[in-house]
N, C-alpha and C. Protein backbone atom coordinates (compact mmCIF):
# COMPACT_ATOMS: atom_id res chain seq x y z
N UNK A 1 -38.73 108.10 72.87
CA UNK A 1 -37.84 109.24 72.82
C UNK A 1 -37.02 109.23 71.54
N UNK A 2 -36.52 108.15 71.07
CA UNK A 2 -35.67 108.10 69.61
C UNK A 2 -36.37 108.53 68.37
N UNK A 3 -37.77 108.16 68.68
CA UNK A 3 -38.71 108.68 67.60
C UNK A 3 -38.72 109.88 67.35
N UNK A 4 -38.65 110.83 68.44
CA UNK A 4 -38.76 112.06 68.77
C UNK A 4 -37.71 112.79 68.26
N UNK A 5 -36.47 112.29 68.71
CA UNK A 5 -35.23 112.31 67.98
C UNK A 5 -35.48 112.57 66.05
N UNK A 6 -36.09 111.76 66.04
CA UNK A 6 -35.44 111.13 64.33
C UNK A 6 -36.86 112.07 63.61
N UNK A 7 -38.00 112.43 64.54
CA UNK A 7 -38.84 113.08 63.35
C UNK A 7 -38.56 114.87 63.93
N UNK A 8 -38.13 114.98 64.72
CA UNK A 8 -37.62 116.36 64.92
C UNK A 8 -36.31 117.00 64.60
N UNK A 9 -35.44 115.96 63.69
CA UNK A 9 -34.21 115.93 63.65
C UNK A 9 -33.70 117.34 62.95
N UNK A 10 -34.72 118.07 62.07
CA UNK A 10 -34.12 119.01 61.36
C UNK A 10 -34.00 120.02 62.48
N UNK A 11 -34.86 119.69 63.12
CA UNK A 11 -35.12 120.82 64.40
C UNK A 11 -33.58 120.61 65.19
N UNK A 12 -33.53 119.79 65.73
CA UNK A 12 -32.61 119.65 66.42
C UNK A 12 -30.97 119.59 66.64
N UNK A 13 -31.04 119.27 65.13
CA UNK A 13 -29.58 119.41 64.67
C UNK A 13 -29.14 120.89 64.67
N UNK A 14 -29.70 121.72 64.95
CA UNK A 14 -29.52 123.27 65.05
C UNK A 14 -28.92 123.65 66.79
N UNK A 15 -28.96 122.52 67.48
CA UNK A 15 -28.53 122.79 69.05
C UNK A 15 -26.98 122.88 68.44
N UNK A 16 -26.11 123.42 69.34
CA UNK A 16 -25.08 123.56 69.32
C UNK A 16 -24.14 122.66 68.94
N UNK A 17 -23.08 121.70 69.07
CA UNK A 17 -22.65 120.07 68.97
C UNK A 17 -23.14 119.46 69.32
N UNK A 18 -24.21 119.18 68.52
CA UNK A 18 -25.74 118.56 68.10
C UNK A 18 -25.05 116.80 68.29
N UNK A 19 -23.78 117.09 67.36
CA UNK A 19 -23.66 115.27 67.15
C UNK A 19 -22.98 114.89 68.67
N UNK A 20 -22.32 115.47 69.37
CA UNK A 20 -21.82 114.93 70.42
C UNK A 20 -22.84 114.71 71.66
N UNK A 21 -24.14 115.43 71.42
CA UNK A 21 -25.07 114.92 72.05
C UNK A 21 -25.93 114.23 71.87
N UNK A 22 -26.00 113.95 70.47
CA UNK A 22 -26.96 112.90 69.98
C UNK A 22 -26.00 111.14 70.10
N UNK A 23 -24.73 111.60 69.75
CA UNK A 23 -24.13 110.17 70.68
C UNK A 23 -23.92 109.83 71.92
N UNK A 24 -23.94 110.53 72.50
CA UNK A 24 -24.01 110.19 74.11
C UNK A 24 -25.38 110.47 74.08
N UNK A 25 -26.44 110.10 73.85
CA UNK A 25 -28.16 109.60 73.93
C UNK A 25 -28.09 108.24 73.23
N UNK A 26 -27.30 108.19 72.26
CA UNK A 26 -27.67 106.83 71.54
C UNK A 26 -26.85 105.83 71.84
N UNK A 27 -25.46 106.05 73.01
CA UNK A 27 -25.08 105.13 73.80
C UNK A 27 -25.84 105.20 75.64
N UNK A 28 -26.52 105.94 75.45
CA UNK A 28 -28.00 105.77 76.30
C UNK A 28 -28.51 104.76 76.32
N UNK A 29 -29.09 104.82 74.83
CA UNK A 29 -30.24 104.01 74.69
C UNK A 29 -30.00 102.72 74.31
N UNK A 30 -28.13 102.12 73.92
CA UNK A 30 -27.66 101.45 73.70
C UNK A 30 -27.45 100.42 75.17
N UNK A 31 -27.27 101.58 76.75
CA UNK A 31 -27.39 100.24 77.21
C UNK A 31 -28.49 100.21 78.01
N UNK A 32 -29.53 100.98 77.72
CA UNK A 32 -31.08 100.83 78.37
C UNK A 32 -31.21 99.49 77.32
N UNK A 33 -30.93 99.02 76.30
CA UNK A 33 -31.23 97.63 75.63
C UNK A 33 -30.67 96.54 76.22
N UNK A 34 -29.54 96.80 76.54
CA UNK A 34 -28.53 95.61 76.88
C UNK A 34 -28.77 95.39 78.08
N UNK A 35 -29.23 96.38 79.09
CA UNK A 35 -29.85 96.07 80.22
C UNK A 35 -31.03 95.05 80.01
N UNK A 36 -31.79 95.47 79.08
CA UNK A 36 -33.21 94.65 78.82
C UNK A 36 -33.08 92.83 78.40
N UNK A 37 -32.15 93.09 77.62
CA UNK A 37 -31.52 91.84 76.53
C UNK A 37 -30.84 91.01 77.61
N UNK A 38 -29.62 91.71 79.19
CA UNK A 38 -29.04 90.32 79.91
C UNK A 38 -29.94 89.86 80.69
N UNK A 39 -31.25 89.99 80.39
CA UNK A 39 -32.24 88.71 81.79
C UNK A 39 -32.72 87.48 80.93
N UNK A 40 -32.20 87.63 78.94
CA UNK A 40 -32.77 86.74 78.81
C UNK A 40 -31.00 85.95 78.13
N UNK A 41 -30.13 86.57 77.76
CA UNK A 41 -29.06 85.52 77.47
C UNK A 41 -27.32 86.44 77.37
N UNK A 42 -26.58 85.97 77.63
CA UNK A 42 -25.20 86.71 77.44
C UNK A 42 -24.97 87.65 78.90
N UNK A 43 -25.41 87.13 80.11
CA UNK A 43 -25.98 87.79 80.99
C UNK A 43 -24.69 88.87 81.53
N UNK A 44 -23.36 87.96 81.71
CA UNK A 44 -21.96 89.01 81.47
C UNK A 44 -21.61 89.79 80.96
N UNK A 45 -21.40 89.44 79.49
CA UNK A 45 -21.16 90.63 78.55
C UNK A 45 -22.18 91.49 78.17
N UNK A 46 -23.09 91.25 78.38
CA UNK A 46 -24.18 92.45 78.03
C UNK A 46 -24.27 93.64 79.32
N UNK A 47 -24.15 92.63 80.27
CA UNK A 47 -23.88 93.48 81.93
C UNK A 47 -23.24 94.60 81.43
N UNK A 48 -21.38 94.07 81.30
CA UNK A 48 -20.76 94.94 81.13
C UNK A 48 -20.32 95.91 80.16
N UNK A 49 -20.97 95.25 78.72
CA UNK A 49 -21.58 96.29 77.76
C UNK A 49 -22.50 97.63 78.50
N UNK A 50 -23.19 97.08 79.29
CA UNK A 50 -24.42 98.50 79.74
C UNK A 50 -23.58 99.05 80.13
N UNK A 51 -22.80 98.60 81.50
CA UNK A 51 -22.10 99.58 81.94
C UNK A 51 -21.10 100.53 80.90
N UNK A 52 -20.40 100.04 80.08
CA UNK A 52 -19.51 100.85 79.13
C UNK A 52 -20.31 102.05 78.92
N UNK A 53 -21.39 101.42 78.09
CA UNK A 53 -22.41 102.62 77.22
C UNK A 53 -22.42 103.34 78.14
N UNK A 54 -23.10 103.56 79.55
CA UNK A 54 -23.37 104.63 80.34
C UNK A 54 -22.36 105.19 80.38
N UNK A 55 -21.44 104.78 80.90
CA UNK A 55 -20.03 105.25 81.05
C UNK A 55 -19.50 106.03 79.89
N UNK A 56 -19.32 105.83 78.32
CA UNK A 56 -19.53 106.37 77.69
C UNK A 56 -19.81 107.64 77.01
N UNK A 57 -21.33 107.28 77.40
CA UNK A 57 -22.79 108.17 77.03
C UNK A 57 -22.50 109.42 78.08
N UNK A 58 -22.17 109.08 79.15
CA UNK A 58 -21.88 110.36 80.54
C UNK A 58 -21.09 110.92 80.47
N UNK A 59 -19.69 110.42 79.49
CA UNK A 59 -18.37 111.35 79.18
C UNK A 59 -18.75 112.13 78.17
N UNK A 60 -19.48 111.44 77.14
CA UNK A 60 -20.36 112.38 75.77
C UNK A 60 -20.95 113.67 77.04
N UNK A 61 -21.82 113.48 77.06
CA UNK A 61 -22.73 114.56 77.65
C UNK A 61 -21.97 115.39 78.36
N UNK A 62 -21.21 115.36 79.46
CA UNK A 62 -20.14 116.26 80.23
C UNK A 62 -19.44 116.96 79.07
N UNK A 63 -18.95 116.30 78.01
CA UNK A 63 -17.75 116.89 77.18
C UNK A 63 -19.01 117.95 76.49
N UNK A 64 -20.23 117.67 76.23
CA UNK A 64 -20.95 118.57 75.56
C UNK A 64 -21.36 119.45 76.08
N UNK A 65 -21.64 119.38 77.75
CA UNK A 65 -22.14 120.37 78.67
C UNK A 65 -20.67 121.74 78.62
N UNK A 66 -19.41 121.31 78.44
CA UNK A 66 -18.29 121.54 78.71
C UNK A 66 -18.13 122.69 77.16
N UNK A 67 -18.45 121.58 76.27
CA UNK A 67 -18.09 122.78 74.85
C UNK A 67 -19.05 123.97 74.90
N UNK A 68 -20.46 123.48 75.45
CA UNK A 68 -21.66 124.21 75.13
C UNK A 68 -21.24 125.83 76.24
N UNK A 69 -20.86 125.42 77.50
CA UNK A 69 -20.35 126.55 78.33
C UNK A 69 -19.88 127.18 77.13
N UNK A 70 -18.92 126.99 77.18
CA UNK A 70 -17.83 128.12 76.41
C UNK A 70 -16.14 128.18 77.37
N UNK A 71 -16.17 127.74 78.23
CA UNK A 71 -15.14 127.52 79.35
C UNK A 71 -13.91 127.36 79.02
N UNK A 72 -13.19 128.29 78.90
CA UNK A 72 -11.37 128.03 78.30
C UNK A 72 -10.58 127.87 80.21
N UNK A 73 -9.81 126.59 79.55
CA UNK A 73 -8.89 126.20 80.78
C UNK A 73 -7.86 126.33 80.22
N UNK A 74 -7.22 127.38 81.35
CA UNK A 74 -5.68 127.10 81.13
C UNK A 74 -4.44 126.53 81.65
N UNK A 75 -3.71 126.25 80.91
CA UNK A 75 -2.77 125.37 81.25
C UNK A 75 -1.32 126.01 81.69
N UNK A 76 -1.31 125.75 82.96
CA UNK A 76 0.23 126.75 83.34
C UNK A 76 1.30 125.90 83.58
């Protein structure tokens, strides 16, 4: 999928806040690694590295789903 990313990029950078969704994918894919990486060492901190990234990566994406609406909140 990152490949896909990086050779379609001219394409893609044309989505709307392109970069706020391309970082919340690449703290995706940041802890789909760290998931991979704690069965063989750092088995704690990498744990809770994954979790961050998702955590993260899911506030990226909401905040982008959020700009991409168009949705004005107001504040009374």
């Amino acid at each position: 999928m990152t490949i896909l990313i990086w050779l379609k990029y001219d394409r893609l950078k044309n989505i709307r806040f392109f970069k706020i969704l391309s970082a919340g994918f690449y703290f995706f894919l940041a802890g789909w690694l760290f998931s991979s990486l704690e069965g063989f060492f750092w088995e704690s901190l990498l744990n809770i590295s994954e979790h961050i990234c998702y955590l993260i990566g899911s506030l990226l994406l909401a905040y982008w789903i959020y700009k991409i609406s168009g949705v004005k909140i107001e504040v009374k």
